[in-house]
Structure formats: C-alpha cells, structure tokens
N, C-alpha and C. Protein backbone atom coordinates (compact mmCIF):
# COMPACT_ATOMS: atom_id res chain seq x y z
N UNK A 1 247.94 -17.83 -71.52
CA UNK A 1 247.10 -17.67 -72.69
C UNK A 1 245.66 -17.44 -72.22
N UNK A 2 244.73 -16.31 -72.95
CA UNK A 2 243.77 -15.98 -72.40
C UNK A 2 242.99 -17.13 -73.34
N UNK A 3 241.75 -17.40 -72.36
CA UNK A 3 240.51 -18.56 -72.51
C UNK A 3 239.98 -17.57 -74.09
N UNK A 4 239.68 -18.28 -75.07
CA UNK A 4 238.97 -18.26 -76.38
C UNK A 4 237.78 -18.86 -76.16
N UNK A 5 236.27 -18.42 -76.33
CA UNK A 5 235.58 -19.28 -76.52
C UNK A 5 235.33 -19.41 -77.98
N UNK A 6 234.03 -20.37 -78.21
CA UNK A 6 233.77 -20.82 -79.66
C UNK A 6 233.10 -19.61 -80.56
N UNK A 7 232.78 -18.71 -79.36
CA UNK A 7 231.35 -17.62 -80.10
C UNK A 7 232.30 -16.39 -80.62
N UNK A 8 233.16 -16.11 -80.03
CA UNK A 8 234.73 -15.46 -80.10
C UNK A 8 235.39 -15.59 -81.23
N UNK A 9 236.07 -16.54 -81.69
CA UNK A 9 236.71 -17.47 -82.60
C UNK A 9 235.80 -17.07 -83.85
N UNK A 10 234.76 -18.03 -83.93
CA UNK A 10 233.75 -17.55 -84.96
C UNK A 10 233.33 -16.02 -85.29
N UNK A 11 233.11 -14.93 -84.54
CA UNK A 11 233.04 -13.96 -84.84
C UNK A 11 234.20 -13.12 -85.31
N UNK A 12 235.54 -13.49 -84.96
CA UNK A 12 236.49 -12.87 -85.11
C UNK A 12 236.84 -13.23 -86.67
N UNK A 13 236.56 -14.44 -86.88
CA UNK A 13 236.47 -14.90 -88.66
C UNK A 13 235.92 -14.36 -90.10
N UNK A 14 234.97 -13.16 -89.16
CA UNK A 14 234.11 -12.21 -90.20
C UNK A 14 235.10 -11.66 -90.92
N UNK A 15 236.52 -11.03 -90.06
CA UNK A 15 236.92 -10.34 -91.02
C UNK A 15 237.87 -10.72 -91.93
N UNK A 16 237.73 -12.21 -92.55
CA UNK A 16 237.85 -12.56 -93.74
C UNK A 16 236.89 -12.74 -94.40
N UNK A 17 235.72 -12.51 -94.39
CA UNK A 17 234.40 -12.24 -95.42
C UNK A 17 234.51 -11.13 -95.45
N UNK A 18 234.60 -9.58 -94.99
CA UNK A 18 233.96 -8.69 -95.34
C UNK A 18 234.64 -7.90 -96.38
N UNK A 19 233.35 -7.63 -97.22
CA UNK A 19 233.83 -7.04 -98.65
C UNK A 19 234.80 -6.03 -98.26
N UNK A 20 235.23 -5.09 -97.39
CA UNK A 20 235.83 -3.93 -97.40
C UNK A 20 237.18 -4.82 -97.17
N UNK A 21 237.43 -5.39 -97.34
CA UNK A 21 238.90 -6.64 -97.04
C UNK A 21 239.49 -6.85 -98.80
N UNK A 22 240.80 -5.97 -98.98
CA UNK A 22 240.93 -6.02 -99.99
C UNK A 22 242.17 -7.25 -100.37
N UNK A 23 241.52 -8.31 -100.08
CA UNK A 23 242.80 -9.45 -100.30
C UNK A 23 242.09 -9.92 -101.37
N UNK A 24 241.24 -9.78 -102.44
CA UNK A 24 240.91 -10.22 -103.74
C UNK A 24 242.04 -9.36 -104.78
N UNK A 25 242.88 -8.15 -104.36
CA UNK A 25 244.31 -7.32 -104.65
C UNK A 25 245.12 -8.22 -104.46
N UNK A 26 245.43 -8.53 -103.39
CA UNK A 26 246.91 -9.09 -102.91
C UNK A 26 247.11 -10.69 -103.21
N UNK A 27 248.77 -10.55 -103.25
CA UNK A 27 248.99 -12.17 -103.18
C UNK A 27 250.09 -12.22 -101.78
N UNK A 28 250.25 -13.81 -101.37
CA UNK A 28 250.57 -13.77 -100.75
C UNK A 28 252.29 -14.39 -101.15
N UNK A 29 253.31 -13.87 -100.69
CA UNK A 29 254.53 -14.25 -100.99
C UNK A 29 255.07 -15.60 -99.71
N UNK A 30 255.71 -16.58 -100.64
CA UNK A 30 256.22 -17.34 -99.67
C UNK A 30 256.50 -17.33 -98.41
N UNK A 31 257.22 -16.47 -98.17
CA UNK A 31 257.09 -16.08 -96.65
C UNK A 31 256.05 -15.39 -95.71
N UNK A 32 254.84 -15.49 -96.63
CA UNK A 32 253.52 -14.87 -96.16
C UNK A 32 253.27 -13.67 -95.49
N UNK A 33 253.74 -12.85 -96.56
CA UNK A 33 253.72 -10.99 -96.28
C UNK A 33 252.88 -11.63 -97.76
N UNK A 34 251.97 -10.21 -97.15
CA UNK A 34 250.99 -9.83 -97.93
C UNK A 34 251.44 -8.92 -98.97
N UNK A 35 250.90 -8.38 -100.13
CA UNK A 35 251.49 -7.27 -101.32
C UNK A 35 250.56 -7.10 -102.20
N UNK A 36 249.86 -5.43 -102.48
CA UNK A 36 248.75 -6.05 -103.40
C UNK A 36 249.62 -5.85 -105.00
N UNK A 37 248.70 -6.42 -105.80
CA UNK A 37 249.14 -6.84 -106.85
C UNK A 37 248.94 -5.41 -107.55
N UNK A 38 250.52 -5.25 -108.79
CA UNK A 38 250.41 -4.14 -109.36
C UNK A 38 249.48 -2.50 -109.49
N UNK A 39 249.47 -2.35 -108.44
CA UNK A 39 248.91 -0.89 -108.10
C UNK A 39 249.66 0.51 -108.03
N UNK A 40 249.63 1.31 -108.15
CA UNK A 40 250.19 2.55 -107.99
C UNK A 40 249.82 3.01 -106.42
N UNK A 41 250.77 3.47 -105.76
CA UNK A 41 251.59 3.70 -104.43
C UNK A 41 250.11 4.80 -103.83
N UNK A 42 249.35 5.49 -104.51
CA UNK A 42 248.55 6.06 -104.35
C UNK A 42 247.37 5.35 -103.92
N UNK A 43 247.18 4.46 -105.16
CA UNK A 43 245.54 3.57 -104.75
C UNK A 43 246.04 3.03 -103.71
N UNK A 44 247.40 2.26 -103.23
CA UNK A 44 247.40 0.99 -102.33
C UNK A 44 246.98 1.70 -100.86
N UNK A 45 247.31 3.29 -101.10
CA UNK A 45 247.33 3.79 -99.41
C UNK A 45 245.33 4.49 -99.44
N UNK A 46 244.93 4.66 -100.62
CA UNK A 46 243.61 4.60 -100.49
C UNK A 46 242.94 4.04 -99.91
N UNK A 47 243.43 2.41 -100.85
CA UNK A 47 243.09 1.66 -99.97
C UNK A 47 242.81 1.20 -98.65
N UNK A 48 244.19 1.14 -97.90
CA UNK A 48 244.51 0.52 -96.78
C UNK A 48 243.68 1.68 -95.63
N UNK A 49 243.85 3.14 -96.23
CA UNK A 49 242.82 3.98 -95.42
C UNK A 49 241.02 3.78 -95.23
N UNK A 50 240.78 3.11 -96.38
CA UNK A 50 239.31 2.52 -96.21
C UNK A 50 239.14 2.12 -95.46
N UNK A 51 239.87 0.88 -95.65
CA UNK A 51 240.17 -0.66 -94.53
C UNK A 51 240.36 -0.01 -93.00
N UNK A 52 241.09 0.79 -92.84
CA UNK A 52 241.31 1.32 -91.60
C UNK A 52 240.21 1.93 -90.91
N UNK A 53 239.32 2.76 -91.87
CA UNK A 53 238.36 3.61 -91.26
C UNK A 53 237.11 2.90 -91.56
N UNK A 54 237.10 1.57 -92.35
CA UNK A 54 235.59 0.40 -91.97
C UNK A 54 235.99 -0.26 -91.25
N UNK A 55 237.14 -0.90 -90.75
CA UNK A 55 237.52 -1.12 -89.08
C UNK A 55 237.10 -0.50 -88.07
N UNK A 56 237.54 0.72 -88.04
CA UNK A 56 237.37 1.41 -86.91
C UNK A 56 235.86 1.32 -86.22
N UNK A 57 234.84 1.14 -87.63
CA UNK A 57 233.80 1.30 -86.59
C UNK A 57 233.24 -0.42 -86.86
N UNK A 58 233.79 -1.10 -87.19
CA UNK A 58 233.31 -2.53 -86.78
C UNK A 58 233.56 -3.16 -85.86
N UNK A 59 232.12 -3.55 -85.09
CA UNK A 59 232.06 -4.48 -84.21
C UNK A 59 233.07 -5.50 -83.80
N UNK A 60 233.73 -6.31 -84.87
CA UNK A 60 233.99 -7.52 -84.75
C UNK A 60 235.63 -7.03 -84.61
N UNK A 61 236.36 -6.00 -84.84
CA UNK A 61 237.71 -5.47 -84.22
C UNK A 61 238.51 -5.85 -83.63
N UNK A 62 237.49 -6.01 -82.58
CA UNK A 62 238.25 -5.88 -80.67
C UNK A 62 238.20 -7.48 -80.30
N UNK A 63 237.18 -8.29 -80.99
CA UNK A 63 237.40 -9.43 -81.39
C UNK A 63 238.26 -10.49 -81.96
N UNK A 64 238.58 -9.59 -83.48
CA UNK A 64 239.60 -10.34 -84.14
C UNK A 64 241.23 -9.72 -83.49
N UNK A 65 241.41 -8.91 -82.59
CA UNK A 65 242.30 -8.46 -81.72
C UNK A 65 242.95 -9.59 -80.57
N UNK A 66 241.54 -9.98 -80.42
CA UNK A 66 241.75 -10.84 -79.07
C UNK A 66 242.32 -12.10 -79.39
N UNK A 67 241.56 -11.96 -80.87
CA UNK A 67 242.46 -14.23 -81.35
C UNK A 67 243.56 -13.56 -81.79
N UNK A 68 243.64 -12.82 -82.52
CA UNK A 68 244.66 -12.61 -83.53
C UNK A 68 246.05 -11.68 -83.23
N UNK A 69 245.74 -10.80 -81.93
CA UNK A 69 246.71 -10.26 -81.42
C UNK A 69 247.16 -9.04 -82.69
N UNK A 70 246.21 -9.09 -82.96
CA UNK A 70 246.73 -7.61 -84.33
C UNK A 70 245.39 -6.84 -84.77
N UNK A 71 244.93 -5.66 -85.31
CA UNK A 71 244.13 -5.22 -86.09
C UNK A 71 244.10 -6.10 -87.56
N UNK A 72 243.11 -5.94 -87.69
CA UNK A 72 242.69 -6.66 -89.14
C UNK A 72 243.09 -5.63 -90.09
N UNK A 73 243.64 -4.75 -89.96
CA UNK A 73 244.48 -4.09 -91.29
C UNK A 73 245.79 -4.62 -91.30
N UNK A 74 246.50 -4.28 -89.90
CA UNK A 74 248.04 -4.95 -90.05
C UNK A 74 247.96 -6.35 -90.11
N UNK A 75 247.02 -7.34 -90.10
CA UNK A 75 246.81 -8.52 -90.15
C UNK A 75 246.88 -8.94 -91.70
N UNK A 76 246.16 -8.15 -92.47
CA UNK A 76 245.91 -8.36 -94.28
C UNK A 76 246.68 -7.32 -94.78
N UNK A 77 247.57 -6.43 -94.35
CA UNK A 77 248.34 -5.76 -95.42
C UNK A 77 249.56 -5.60 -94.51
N UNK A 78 250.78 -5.63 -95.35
CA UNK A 78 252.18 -5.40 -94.63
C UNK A 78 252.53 -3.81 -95.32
C-alpha cells in the first residue's frame, strides 16, 4: 500500500464539494451504485460529459486517483 499523507487525503476530498459533481441528481441504492434520479438518457450523458471534461482539467484528479484508485467520474456515477 502506497504511503497517503494528510495534505493528500484532504485535497483529494475536494471532489465531493465541487459544484460540477452532480450527486445533488443521484441517489444512492443499497448496494451503493450510484443512479441519477429520473432523467432522460440524454441529459444523464450530458451530464456525465461535463463531469468528465471539468475533471480533466482539475488539479485535484490525480489526487483523488491516488486515495481512491478511480477517476472521480467513475467514482460518482455507475
């Protein structure tokens, strides 16, 4: 297991604050897959393309990669 520090951890946490994070949509199902709530198949991939391309150029990415072992899109949307 690679060493985490505290400054790491904490920064990687941004990307559950940032507004472009559309989990104020989704609920989470018992088995904790994500789903957003009643949308048409169109907006949801709008969506998730936002999310993808205000990732791409955020800082904190390669960060939440390192705790989380996933992108912060496949992390908040299944």
């Amino acid at each position: 297991m690679a060493f985490l520090s505290f400054k790491l951890k904490k920064e990687s946490e941004k990307c559950f604050a940032c507004k472009f994070n559309y989990m104020n949509n989704v609920e989470v199902t018992s088995k904790g897959y994500v789903h957003f709530l009643q949308m048409e198949d169109k907006i949801k991939s709008v969506l998730k393309g936002t999310m993808t391309s205000i990732c791409a150029m955020c800082p904190y990415k390669s960060k939440f990669e390192k705790v989380y072992g996933k992108t912060p899109v496949d992390y908040f949307t299944k």
